[in-house]
PDB file of N, CA and C in Angstrom:
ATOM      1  N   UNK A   1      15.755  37.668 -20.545  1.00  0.00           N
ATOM      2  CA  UNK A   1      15.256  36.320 -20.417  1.00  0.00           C
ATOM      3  C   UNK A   1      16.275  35.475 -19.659  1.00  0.00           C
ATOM      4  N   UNK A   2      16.070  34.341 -19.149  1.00  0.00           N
ATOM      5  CA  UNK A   2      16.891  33.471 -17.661  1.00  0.00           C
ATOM      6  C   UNK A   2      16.931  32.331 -18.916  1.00  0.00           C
ATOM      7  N   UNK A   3      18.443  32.146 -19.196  1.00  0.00           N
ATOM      8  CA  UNK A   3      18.232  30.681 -19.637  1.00  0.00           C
ATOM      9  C   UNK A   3      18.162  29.632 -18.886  1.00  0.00           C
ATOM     10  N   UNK A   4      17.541  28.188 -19.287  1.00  0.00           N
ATOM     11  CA  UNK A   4      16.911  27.313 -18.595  1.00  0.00           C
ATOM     12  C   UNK A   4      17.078  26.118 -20.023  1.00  0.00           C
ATOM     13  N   UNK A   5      16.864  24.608 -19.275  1.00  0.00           N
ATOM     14  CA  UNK A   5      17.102  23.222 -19.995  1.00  0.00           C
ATOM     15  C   UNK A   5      15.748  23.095 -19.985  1.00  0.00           C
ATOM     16  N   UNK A   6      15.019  22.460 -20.739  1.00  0.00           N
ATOM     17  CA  UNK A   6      13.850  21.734 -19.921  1.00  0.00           C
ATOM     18  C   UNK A   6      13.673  20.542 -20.888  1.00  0.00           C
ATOM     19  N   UNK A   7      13.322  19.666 -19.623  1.00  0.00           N
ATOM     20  CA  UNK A   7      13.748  18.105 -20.457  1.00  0.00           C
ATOM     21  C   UNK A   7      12.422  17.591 -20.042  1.00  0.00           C
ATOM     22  N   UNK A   8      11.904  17.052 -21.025  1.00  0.00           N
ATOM     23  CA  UNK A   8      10.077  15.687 -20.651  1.00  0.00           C
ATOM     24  C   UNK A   8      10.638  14.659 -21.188  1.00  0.00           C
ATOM     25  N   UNK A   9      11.345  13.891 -19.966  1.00  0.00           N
ATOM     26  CA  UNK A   9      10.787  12.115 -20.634  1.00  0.00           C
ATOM     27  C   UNK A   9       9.764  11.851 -20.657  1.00  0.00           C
ATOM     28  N   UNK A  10       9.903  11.185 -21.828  1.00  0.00           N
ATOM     29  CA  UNK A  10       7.973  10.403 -22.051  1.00  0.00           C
ATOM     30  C   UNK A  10       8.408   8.754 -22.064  1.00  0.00           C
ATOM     31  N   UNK A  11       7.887   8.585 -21.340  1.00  0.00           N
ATOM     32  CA  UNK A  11       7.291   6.501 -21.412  1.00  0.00           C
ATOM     33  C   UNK A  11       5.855   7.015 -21.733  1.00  0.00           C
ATOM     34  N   UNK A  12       5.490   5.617 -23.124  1.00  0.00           N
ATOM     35  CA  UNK A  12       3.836   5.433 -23.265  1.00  0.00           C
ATOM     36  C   UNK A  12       3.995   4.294 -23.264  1.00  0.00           C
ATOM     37  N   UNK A  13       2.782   3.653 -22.194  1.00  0.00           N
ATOM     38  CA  UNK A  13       2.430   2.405 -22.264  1.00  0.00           C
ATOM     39  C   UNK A  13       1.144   2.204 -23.183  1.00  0.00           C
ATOM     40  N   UNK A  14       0.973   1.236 -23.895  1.00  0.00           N
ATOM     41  CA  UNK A  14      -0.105   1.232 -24.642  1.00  0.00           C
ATOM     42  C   UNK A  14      -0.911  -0.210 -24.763  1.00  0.00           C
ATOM     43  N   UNK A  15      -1.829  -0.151 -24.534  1.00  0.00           N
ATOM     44  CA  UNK A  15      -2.802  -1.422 -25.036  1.00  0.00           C
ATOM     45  C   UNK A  15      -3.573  -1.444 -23.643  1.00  0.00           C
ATOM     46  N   UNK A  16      -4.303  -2.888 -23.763  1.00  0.00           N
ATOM     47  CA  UNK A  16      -5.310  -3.720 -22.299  1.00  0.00           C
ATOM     48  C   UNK A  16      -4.174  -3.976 -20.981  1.00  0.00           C
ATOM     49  N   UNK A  17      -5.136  -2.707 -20.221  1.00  0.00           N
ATOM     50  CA  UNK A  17      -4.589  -3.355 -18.519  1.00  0.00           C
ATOM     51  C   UNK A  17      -3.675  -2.187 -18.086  1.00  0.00           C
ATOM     52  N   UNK A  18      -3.226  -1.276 -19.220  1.00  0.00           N
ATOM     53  CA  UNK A  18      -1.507  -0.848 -18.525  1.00  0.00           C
ATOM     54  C   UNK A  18      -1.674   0.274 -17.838  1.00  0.00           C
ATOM     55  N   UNK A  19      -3.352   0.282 -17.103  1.00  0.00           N
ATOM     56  CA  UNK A  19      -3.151   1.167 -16.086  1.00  0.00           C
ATOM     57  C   UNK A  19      -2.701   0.873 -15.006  1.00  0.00           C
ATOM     58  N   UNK A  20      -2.065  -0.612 -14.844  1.00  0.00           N
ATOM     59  CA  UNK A  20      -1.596  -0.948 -13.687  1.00  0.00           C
ATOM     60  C   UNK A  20      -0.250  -0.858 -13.215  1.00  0.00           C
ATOM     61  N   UNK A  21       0.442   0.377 -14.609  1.00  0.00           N
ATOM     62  CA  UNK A  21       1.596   0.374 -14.182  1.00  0.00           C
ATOM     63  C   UNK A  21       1.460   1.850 -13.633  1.00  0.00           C
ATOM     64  N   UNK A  22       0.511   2.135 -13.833  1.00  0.00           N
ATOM     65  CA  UNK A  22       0.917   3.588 -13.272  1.00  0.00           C
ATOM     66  C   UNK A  22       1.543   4.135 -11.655  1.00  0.00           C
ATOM     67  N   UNK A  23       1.040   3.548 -10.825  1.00  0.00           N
ATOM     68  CA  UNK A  23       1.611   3.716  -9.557  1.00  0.00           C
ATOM     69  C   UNK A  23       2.932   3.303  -8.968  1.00  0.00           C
ATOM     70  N   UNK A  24       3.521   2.868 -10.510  1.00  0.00           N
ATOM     71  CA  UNK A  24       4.861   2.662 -10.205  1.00  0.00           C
ATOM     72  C   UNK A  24       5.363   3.250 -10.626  1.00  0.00           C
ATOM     73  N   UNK A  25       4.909   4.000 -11.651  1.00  0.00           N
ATOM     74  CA  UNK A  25       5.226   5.595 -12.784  1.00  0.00           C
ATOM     75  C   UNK A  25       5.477   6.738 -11.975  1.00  0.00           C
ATOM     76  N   UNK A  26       4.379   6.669 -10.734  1.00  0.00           N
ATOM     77  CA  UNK A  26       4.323   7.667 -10.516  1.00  0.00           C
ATOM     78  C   UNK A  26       4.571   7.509  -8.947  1.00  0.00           C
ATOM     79  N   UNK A  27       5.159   6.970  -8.429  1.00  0.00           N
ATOM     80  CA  UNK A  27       5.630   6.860  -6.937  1.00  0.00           C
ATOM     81  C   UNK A  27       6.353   7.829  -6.812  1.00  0.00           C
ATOM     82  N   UNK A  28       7.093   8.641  -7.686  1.00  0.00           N
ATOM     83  CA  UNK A  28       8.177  10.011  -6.842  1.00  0.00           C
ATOM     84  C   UNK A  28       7.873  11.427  -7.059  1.00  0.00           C
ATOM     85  N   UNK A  29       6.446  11.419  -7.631  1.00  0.00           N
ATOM     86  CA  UNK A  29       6.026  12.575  -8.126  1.00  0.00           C
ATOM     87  C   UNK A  29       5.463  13.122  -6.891  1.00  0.00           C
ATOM     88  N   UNK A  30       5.333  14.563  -6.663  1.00  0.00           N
ATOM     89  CA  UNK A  30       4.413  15.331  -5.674  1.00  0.00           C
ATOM     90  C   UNK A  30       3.389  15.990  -5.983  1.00  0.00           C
ATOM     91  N   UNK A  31       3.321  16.024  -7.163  1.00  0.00           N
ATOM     92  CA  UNK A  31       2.135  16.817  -8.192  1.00  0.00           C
ATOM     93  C   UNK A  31       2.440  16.247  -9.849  1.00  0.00           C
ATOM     94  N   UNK A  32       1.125  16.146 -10.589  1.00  0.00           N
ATOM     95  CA  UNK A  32       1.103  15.927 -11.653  1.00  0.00           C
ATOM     96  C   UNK A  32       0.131  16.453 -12.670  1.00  0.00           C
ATOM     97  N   UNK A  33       0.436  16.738 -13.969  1.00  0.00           N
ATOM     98  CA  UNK A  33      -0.120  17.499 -14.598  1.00  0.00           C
ATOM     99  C   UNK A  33      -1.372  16.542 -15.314  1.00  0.00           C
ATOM    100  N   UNK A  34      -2.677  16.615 -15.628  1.00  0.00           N
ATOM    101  CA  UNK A  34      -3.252  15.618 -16.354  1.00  0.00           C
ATOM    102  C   UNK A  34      -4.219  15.986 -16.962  1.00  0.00           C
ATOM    103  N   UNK A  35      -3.365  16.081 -18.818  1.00  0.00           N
ATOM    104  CA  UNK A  35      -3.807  16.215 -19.826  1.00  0.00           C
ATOM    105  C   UNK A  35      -4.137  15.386 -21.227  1.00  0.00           C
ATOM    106  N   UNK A  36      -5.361  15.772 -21.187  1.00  0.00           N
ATOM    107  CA  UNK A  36      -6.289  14.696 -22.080  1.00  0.00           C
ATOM    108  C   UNK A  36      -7.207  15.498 -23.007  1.00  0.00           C
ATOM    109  N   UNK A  37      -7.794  14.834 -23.776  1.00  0.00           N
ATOM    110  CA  UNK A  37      -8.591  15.479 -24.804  1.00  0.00           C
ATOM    111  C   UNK A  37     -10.262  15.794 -24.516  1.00  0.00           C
ATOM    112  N   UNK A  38     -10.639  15.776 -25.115  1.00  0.00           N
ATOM    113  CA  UNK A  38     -12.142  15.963 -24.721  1.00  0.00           C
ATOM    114  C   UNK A  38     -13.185  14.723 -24.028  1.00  0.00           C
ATOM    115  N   UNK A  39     -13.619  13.651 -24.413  1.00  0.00           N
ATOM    116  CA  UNK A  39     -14.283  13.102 -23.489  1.00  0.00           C
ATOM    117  C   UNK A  39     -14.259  11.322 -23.218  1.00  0.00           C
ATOM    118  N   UNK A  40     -13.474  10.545 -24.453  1.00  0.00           N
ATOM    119  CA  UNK A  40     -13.593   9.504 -24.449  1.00  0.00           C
ATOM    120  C   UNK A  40     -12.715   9.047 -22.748  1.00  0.00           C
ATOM    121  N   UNK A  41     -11.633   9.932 -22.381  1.00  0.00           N
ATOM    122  CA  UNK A  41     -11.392   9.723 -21.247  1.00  0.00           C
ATOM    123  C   UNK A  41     -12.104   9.027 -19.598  1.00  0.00           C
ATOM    124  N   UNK A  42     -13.239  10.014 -20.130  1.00  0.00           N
ATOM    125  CA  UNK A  42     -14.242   9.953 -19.201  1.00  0.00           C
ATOM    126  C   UNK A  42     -15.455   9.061 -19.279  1.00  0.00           C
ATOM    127  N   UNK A  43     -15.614   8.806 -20.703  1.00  0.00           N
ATOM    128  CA  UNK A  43     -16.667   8.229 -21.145  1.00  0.00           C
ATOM    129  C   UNK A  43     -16.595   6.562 -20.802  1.00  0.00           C
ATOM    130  N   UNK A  44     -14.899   6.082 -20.801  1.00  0.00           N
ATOM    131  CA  UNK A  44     -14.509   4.623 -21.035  1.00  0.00           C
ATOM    132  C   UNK A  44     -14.451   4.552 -19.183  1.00  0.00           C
ATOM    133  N   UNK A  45     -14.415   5.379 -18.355  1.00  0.00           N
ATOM    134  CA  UNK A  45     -13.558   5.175 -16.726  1.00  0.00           C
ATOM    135  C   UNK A  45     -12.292   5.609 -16.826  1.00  0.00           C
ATOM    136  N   UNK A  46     -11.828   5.605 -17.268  1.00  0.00           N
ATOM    137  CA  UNK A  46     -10.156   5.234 -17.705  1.00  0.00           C
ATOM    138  C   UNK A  46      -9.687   6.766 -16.846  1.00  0.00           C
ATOM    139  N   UNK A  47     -10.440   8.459 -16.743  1.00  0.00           N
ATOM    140  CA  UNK A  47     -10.468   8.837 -15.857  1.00  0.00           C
ATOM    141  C   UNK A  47     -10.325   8.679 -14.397  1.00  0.00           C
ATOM    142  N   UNK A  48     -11.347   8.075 -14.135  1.00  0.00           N
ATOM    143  CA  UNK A  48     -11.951   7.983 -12.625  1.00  0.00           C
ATOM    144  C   UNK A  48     -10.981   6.807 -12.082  1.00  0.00           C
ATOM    145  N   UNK A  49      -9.944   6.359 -12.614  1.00  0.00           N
ATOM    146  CA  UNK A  49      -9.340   4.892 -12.360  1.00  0.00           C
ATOM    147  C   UNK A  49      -7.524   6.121 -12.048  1.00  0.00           C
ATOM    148  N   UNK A  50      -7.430   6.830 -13.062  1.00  0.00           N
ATOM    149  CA  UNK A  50      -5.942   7.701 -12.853  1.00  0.00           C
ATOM    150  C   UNK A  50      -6.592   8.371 -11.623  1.00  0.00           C
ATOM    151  N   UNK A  51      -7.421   9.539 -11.401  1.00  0.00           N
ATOM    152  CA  UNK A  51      -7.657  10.128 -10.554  1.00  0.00           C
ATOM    153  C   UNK A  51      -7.993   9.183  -9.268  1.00  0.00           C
ATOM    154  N   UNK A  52      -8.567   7.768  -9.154  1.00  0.00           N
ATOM    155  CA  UNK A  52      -8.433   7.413  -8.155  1.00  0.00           C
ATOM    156  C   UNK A  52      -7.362   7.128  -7.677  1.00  0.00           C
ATOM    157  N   UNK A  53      -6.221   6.194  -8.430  1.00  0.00           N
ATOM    158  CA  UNK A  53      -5.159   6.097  -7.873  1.00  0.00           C
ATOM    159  C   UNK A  53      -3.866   7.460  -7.415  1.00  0.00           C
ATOM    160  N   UNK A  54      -3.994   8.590  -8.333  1.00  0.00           N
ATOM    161  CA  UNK A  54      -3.277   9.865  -7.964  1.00  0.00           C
ATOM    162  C   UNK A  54      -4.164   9.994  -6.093  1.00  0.00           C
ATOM    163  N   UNK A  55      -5.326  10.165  -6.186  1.00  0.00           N
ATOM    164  CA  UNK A  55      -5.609  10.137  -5.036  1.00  0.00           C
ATOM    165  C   UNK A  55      -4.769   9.629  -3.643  1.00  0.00           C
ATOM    166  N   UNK A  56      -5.253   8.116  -4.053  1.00  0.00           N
ATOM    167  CA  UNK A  56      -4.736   7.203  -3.072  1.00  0.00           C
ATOM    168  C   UNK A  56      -3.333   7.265  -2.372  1.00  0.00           C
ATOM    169  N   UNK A  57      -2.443   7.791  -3.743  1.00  0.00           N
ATOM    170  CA  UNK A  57      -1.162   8.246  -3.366  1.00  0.00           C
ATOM    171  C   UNK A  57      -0.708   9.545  -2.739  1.00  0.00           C
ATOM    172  N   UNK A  58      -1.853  10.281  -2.894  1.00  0.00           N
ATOM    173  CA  UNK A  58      -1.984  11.571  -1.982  1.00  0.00           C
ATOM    174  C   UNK A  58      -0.747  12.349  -3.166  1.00  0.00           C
ATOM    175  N   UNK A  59      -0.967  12.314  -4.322  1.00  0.00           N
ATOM    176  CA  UNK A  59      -0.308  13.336  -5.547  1.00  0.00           C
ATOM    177  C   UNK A  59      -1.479  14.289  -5.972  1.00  0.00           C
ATOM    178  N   UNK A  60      -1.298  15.390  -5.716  1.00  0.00           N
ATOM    179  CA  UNK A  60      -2.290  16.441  -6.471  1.00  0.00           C
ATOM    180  C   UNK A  60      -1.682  17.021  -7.720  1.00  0.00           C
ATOM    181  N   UNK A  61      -3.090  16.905  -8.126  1.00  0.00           N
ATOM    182  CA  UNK A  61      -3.001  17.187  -9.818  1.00  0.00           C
ATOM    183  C   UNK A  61      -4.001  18.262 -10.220  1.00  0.00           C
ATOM    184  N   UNK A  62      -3.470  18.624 -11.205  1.00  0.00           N
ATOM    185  CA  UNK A  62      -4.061  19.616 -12.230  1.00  0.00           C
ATOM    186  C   UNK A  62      -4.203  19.276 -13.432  1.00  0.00           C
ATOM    187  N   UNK A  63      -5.842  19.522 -14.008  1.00  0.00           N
ATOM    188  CA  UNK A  63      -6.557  19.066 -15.323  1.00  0.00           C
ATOM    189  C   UNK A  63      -5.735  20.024 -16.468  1.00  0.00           C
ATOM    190  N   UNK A  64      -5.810  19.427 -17.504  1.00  0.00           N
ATOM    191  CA  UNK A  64      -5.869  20.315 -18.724  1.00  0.00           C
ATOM    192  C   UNK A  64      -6.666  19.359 -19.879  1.00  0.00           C
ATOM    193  N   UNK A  65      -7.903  20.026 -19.340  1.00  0.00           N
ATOM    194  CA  UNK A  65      -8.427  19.310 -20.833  1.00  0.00           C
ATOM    195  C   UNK A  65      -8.875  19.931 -22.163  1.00  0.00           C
ATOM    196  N   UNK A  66      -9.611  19.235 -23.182  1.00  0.00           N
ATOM    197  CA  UNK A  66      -9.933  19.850 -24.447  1.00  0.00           C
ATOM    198  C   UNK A  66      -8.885  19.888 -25.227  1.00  0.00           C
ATOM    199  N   UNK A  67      -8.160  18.903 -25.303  1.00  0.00           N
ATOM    200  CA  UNK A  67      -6.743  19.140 -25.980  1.00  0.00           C
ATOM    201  C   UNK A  67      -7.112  18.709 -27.474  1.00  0.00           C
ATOM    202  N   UNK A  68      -6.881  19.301 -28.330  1.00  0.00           N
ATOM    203  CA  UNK A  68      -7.769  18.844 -29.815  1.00  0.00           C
ATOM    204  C   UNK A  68      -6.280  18.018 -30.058  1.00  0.00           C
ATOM    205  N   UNK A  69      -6.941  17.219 -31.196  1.00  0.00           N
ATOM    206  CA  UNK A  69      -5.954  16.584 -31.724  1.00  0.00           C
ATOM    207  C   UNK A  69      -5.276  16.762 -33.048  1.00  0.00           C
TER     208      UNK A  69
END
């Protein structure tokens, strides 16, 4: 086995609006991972609003969903 560090900072923003910090979250990324649970994601927009802006920034991402809780 290769030893290795592996470090996840986590920032959570939480409450009304704070999807507007995301494109400042994520300005140095080149790819991002995006994992969520089953459907309220999709159901509220709150989807189609991350994936538009990952877009816009030209960051490709990969789903992982069904994440039980």
């Amino acid at each position: 086995m290769i030893n290795f560090t592996y470090k996840i900072p986590t920032k959570i923003y939480f409450g009304k609006e704070q999807i507007k910090n995301l494109e400042k979250e994520i300005k140095n990324y080149k790819s991002i991972l995006l994992a969520y649970g089953e459907g309220s994601i999709k159901k509220y927009g709150l989807y189609q609003k991350v994936v538009d802006i990952l877009k816009a920034n030209k960051i490709t991402f990969c789903e992982l969903s069904g994440i039980k809780p």
